[in-house]
PDB file of N, CA and C in Angstrom:
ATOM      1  N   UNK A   1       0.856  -1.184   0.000  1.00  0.00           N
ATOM      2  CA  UNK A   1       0.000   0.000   0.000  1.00  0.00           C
ATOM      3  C   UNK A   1       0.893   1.235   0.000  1.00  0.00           C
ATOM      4  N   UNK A   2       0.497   2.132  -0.711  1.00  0.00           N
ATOM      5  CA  UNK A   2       1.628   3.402  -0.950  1.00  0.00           C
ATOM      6  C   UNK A   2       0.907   4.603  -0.103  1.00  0.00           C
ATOM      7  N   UNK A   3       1.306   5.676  -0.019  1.00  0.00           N
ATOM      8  CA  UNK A   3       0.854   6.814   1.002  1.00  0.00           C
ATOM      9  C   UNK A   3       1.040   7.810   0.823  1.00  0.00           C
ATOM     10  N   UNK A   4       0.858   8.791   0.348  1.00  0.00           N
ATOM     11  CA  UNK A   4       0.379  10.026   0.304  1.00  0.00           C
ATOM     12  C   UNK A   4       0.548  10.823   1.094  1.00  0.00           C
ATOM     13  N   UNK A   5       1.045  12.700   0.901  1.00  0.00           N
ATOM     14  CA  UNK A   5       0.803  13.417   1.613  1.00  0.00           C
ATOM     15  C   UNK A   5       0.239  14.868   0.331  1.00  0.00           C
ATOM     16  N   UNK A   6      -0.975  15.389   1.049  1.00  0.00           N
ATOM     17  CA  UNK A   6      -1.510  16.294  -0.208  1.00  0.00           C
ATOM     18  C   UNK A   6      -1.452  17.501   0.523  1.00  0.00           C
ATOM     19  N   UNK A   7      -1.290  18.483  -0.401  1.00  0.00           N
ATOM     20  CA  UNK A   7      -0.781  19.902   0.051  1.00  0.00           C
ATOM     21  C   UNK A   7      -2.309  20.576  -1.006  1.00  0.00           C
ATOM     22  N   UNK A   8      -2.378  21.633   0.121  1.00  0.00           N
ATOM     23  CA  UNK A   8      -4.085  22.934  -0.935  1.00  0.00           C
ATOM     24  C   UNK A   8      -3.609  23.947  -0.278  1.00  0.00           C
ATOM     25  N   UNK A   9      -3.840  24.988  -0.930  1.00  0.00           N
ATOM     26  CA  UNK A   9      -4.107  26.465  -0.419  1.00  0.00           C
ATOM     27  C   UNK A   9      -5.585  26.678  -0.486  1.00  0.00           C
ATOM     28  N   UNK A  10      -5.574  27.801   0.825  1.00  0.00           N
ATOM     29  CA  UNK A  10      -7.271  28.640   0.422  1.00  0.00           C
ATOM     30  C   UNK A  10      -6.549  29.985   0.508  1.00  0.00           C
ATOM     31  N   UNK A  11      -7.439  31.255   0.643  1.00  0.00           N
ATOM     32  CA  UNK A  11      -7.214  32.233   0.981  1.00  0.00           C
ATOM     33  C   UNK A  11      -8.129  32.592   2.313  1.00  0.00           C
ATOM     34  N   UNK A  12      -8.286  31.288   2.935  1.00  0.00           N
ATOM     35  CA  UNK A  12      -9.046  31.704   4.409  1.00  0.00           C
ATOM     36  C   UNK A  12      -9.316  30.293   5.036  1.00  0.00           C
ATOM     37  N   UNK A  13      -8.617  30.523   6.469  1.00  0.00           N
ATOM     38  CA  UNK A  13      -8.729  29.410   7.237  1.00  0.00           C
ATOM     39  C   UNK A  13      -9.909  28.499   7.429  1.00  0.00           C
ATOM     40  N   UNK A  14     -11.022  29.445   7.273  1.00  0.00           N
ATOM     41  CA  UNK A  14     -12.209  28.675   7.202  1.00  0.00           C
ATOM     42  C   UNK A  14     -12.862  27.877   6.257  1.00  0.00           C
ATOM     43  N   UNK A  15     -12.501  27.952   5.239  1.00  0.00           N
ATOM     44  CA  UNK A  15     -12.293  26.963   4.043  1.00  0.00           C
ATOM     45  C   UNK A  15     -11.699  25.627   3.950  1.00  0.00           C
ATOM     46  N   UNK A  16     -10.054  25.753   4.561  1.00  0.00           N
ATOM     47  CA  UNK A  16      -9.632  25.200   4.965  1.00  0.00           C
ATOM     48  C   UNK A  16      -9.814  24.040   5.547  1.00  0.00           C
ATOM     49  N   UNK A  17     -10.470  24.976   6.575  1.00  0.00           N
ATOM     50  CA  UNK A  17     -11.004  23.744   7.770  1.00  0.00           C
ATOM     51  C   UNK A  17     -12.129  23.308   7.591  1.00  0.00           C
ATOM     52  N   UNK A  18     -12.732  23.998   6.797  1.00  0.00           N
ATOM     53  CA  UNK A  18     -14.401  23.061   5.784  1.00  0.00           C
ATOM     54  C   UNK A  18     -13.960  21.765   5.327  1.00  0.00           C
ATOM     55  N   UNK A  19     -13.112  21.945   4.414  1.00  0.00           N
ATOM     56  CA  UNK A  19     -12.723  20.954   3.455  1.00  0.00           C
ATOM     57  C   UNK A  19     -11.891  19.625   4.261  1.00  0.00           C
ATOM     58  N   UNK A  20     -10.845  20.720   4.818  1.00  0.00           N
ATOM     59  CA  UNK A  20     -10.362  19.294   5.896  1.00  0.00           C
ATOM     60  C   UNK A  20     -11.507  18.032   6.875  1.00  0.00           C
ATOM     61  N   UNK A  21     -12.450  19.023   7.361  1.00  0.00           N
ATOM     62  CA  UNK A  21     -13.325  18.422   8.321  1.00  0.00           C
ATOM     63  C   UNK A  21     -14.416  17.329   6.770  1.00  0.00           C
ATOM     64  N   UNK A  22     -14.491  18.032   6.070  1.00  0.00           N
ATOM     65  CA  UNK A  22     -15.179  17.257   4.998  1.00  0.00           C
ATOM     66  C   UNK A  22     -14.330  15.670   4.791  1.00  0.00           C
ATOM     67  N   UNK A  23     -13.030  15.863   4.174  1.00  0.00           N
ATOM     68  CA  UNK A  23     -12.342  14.406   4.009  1.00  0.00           C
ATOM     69  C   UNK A  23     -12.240  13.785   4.943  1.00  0.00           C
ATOM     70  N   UNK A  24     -12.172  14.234   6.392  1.00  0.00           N
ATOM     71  CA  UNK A  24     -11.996  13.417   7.512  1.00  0.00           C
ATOM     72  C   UNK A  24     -13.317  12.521   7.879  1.00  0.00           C
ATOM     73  N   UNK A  25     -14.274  13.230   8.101  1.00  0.00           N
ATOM     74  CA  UNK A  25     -15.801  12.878   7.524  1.00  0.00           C
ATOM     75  C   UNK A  25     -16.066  11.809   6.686  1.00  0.00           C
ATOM     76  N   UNK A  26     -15.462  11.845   5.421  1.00  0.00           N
ATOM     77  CA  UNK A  26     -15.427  10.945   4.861  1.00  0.00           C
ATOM     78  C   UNK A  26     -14.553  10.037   4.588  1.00  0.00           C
ATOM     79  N   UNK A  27     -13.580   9.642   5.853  1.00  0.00           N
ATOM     80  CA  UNK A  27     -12.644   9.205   5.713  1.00  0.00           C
ATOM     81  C   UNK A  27     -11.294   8.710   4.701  1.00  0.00           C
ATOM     82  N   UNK A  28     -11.477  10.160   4.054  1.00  0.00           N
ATOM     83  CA  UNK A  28     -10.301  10.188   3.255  1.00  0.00           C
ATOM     84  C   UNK A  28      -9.076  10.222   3.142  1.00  0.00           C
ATOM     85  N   UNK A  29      -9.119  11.329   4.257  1.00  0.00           N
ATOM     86  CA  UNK A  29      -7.510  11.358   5.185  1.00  0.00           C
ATOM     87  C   UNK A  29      -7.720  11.221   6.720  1.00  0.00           C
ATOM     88  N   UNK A  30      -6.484  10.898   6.979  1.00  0.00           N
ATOM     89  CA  UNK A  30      -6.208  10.063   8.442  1.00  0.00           C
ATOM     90  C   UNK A  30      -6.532  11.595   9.398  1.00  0.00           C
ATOM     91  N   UNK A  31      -5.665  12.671   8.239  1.00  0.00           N
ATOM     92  CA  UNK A  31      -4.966  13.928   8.902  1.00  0.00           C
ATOM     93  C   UNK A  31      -5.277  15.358   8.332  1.00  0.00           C
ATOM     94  N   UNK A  32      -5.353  16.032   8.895  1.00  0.00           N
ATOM     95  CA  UNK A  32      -5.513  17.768   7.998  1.00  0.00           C
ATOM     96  C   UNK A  32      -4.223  18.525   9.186  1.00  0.00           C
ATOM     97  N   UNK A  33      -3.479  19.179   8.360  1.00  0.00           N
ATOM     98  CA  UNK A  33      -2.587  20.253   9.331  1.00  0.00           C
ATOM     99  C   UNK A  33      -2.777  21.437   8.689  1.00  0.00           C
ATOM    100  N   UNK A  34      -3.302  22.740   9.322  1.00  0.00           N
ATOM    101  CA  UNK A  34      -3.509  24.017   8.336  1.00  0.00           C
ATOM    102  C   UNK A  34      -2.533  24.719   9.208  1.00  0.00           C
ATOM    103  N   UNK A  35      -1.712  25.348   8.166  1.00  0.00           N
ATOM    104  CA  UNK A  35      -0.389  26.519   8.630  1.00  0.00           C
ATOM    105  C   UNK A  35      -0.526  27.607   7.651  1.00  0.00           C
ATOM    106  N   UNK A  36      -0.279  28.978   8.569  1.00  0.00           N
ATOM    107  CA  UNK A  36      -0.725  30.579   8.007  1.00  0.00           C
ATOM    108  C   UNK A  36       0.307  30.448   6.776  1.00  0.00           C
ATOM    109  N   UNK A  37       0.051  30.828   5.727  1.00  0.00           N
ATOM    110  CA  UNK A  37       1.629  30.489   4.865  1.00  0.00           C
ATOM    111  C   UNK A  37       1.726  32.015   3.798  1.00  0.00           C
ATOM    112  N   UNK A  38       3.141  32.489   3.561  1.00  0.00           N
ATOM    113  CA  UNK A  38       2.597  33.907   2.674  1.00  0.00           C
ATOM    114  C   UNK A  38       3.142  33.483   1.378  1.00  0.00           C
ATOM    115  N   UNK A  39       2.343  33.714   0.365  1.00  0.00           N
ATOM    116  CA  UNK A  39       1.995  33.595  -1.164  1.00  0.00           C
ATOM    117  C   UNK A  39       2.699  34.177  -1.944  1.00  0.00           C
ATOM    118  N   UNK A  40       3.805  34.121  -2.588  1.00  0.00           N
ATOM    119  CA  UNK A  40       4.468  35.203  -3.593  1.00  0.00           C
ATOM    120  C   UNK A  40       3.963  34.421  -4.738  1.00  0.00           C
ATOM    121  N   UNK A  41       3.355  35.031  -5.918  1.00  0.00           N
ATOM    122  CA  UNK A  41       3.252  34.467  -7.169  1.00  0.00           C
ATOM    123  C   UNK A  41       2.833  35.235  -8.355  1.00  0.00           C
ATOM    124  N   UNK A  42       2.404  34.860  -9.582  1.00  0.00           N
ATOM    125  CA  UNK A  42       2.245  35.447 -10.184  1.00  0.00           C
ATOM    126  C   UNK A  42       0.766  34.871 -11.254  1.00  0.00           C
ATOM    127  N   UNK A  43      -0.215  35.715 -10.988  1.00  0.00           N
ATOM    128  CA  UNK A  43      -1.783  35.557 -11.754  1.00  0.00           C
ATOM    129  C   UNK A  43      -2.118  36.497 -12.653  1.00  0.00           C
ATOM    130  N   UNK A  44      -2.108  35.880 -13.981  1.00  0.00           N
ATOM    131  CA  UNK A  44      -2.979  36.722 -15.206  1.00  0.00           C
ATOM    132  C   UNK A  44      -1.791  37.875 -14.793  1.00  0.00           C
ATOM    133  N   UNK A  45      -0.472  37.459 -14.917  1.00  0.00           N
ATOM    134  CA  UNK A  45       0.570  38.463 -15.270  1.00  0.00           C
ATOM    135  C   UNK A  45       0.643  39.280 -14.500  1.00  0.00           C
ATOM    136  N   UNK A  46      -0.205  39.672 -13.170  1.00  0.00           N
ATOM    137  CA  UNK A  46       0.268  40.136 -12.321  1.00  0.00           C
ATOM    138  C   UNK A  46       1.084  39.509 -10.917  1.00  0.00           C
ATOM    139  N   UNK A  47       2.097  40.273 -10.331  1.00  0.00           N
ATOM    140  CA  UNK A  47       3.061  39.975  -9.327  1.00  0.00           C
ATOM    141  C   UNK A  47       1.950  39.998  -8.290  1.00  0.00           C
ATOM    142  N   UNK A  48       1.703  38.697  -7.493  1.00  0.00           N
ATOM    143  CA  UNK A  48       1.118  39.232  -6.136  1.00  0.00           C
ATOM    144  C   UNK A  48       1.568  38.405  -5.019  1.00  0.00           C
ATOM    145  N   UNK A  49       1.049  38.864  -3.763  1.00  0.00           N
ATOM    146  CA  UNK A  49       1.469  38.592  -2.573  1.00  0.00           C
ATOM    147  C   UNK A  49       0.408  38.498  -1.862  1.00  0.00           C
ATOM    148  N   UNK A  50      -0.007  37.282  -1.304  1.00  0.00           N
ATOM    149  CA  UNK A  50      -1.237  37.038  -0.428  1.00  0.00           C
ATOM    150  C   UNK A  50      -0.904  36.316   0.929  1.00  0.00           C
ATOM    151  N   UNK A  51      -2.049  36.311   1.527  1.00  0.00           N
ATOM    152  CA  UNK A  51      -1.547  35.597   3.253  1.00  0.00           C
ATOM    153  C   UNK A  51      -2.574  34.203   3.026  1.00  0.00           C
ATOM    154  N   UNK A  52      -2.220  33.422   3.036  1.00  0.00           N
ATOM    155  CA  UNK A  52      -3.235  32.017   2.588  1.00  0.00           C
ATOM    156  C   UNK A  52      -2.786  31.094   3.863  1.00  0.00           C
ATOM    157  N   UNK A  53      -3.414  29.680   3.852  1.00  0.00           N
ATOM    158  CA  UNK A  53      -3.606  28.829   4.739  1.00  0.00           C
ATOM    159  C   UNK A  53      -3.298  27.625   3.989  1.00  0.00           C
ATOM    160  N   UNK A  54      -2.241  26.697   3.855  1.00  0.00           N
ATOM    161  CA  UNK A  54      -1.951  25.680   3.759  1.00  0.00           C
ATOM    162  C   UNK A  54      -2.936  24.113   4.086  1.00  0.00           C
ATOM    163  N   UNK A  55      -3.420  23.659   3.913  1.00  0.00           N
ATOM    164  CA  UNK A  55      -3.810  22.148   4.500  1.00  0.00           C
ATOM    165  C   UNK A  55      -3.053  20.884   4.382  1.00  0.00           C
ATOM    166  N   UNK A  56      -2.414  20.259   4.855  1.00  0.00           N
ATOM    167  CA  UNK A  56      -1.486  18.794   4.499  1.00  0.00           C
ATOM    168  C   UNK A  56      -2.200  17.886   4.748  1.00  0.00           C
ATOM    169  N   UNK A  57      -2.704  17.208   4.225  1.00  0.00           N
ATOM    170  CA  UNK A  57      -3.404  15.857   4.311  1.00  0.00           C
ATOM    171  C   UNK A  57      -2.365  14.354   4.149  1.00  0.00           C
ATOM    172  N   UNK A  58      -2.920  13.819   5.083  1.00  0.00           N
ATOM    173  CA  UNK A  58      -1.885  12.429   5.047  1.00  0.00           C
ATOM    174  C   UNK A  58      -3.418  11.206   4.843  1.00  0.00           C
ATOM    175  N   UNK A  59      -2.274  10.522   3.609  1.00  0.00           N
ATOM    176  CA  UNK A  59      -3.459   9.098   3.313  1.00  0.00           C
ATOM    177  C   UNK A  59      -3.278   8.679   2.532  1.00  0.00           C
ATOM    178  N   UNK A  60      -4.014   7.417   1.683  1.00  0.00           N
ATOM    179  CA  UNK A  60      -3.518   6.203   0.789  1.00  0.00           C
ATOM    180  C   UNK A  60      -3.429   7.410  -0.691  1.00  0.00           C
ATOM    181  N   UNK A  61      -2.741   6.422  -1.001  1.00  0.00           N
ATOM    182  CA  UNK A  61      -2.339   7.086  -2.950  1.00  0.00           C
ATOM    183  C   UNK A  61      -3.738   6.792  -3.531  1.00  0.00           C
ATOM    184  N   UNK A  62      -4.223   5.898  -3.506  1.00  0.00           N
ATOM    185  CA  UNK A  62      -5.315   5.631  -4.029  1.00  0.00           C
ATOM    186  C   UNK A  62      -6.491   6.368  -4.038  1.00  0.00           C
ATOM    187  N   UNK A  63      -6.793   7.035  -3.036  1.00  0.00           N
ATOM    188  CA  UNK A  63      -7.522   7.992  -2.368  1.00  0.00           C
ATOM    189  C   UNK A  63      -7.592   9.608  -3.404  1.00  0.00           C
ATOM    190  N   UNK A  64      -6.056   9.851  -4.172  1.00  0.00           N
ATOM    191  CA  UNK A  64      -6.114  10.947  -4.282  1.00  0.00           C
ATOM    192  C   UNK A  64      -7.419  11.670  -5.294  1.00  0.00           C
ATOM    193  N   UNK A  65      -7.674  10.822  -6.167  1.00  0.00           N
ATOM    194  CA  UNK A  65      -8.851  11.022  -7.364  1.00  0.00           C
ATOM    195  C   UNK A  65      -9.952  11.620  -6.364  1.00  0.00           C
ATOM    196  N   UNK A  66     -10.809  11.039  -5.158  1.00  0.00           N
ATOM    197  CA  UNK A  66     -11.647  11.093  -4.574  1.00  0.00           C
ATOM    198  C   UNK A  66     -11.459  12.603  -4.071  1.00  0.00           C
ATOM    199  N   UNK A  67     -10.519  12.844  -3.196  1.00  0.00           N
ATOM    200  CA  UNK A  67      -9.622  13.715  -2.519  1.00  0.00           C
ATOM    201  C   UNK A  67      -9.461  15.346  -3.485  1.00  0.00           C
ATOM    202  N   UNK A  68      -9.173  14.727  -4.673  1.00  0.00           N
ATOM    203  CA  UNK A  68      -9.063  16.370  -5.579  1.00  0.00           C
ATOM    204  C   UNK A  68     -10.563  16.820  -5.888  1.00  0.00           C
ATOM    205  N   UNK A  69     -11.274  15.249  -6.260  1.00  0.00           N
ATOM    206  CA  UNK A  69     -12.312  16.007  -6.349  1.00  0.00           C
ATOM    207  C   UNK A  69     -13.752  16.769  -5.067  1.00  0.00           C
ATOM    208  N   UNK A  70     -13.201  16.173  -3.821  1.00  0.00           N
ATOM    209  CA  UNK A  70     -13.968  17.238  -2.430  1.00  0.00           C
ATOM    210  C   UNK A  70     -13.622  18.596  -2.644  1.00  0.00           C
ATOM    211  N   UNK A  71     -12.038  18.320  -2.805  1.00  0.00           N
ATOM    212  CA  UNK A  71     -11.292  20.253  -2.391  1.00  0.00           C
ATOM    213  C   UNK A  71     -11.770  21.128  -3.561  1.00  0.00           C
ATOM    214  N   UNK A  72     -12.114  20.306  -5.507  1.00  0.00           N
ATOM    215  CA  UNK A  72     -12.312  21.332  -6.137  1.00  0.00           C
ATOM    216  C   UNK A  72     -13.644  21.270  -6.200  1.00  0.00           C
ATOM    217  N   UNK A  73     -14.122  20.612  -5.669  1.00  0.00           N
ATOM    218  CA  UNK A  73     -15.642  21.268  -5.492  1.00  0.00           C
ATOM    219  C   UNK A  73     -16.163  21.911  -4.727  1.00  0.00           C
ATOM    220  N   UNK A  74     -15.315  22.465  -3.448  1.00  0.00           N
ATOM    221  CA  UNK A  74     -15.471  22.949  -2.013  1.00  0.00           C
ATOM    222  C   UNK A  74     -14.485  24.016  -2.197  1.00  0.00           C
ATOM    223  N   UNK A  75     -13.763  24.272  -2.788  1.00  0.00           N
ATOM    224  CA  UNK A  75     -12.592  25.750  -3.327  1.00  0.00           C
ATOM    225  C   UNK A  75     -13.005  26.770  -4.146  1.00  0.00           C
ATOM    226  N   UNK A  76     -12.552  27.689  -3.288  1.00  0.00           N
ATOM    227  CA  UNK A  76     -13.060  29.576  -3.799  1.00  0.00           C
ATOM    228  C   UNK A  76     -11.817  29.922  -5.038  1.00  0.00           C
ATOM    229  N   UNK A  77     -10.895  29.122  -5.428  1.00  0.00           N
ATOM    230  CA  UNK A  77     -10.244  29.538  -6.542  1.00  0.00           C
ATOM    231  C   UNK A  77     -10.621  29.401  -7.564  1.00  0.00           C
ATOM    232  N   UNK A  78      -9.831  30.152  -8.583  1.00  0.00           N
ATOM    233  CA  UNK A  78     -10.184  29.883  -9.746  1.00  0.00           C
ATOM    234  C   UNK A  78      -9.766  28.133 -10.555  1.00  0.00           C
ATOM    235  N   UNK A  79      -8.456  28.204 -10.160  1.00  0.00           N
ATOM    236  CA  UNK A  79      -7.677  27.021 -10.106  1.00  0.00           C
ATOM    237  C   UNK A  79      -6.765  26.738  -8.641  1.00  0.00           C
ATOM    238  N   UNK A  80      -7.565  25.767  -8.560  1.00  0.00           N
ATOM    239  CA  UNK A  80      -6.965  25.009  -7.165  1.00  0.00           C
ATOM    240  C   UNK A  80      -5.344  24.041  -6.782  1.00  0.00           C
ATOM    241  N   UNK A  81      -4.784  24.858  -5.690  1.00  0.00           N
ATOM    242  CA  UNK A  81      -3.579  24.250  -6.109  1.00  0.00           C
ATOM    243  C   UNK A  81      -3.598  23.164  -5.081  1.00  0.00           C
ATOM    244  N   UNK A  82      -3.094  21.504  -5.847  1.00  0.00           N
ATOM    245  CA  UNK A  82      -3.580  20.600  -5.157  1.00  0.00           C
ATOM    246  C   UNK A  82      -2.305  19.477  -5.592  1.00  0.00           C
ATOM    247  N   UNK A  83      -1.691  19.630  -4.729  1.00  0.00           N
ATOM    248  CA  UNK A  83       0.123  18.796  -4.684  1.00  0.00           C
ATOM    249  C   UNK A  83      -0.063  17.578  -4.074  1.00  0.00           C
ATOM    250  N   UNK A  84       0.241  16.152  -4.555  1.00  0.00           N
ATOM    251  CA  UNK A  84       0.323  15.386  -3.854  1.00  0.00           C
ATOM    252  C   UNK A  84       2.244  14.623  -4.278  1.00  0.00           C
ATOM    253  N   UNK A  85       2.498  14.469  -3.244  1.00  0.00           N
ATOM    254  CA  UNK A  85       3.943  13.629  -2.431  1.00  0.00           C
ATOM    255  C   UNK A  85       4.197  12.711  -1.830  1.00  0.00           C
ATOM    256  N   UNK A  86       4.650  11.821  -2.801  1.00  0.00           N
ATOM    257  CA  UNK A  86       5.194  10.337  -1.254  1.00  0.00           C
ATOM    258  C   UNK A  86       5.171  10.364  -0.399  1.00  0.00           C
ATOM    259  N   UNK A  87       4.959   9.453   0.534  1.00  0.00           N
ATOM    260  CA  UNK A  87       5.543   9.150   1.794  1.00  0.00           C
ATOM    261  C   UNK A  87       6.994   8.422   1.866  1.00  0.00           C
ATOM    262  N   UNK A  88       7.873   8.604   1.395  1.00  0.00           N
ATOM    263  CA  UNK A  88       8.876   7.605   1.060  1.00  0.00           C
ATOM    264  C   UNK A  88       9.198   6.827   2.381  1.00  0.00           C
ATOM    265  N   UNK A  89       9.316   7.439   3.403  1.00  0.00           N
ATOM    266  CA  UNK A  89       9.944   6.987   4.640  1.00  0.00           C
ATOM    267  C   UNK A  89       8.925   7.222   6.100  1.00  0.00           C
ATOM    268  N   UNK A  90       8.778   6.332   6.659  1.00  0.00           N
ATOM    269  CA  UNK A  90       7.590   6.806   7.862  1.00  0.00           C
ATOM    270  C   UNK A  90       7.916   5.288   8.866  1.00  0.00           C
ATOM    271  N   UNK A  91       7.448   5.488  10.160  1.00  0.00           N
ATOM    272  CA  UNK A  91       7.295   4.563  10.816  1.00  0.00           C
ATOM    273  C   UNK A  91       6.321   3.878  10.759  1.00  0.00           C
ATOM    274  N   UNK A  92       6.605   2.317  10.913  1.00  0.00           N
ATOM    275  CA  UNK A  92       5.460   1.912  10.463  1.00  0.00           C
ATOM    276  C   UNK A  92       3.766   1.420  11.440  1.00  0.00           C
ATOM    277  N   UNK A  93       4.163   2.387  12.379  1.00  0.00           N
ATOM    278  CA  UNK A  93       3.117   2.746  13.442  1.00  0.00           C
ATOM    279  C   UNK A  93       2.540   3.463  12.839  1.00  0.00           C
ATOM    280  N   UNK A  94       3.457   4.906  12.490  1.00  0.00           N
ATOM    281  CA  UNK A  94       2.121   6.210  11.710  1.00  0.00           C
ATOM    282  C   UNK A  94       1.590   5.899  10.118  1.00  0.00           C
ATOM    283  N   UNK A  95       1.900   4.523   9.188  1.00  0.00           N
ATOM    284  CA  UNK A  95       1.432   4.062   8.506  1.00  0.00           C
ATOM    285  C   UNK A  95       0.417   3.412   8.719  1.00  0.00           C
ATOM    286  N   UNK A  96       0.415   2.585   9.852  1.00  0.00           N
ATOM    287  CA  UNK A  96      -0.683   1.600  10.306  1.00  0.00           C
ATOM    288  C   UNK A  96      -1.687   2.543  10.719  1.00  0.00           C
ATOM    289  N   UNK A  97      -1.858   4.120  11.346  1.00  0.00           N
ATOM    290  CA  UNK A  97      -2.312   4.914  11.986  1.00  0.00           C
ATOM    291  C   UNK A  97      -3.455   5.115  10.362  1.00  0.00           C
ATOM    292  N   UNK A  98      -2.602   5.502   9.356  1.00  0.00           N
ATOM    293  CA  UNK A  98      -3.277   6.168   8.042  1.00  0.00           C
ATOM    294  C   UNK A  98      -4.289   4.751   7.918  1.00  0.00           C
ATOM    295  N   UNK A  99      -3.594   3.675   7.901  1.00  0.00           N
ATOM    296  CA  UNK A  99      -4.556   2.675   7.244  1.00  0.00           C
ATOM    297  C   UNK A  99      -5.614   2.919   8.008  1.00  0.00           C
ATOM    298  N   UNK A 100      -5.803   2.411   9.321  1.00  0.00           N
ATOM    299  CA  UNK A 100      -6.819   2.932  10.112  1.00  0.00           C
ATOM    300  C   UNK A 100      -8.138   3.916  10.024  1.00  0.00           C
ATOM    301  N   UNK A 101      -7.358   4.993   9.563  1.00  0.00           N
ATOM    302  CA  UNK A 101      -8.437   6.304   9.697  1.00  0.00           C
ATOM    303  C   UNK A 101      -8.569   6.334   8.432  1.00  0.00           C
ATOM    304  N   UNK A 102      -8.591   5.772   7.148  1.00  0.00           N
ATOM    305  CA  UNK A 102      -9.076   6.013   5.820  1.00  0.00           C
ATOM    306  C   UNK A 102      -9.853   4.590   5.549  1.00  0.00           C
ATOM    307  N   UNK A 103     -10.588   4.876   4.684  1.00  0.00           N
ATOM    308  CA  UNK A 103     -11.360   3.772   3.858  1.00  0.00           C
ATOM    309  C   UNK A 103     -10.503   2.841   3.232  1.00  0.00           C
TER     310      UNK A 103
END
């Protein structure tokens, strides 16, 4: 079984924590971590700088299809930024933990 960790931005904690409390709900992810995070980028050619909220989700690879589609149906962006990353290395307590809390 392979494992997952998925990264989203919102532009407001409360979104955030909608969406997180949504996959957990539906036992998608084991985990949600939201951290204040600041935004340098660049949209429709303009330079900008925003204060956004991170979410990290931990859970099966398999999961992720299900998973993109809660956050882009529950996201105030235009395009949703939605990163998923190995787990390459973990103990295999906090693996057994993910199996647990996901479907």
């Amino acid at each position: 079984m392979k494992f997952i960790e998925i990264k989203f931005v919102t532009d407001n904690k409360e979104e955030a924590v909608k969406i997180g409390n949504m996959l957990l709900d539906k036992k998608l992810v084991s985990c949600c971590q939201i951290y204040p995070i600041e935004s340098h980028y660049v949209w429709k050619n303009e330079r900008c700088l925003t204060q956004e909220f991170m979410a990290v989700l931990k859970t099966k690879k398999r999961l992720f299809k299900q998973i993109e589609k809660v956050i882009k149906e529950n996201h105030s962006y235009e395009v949703a930024e939605i990163i998923a990353n190995p787990i390459v290395k973990s103990s295999a307590e906090f693996l057994d933990w993910i199996k647990e809390n996901t479907i």
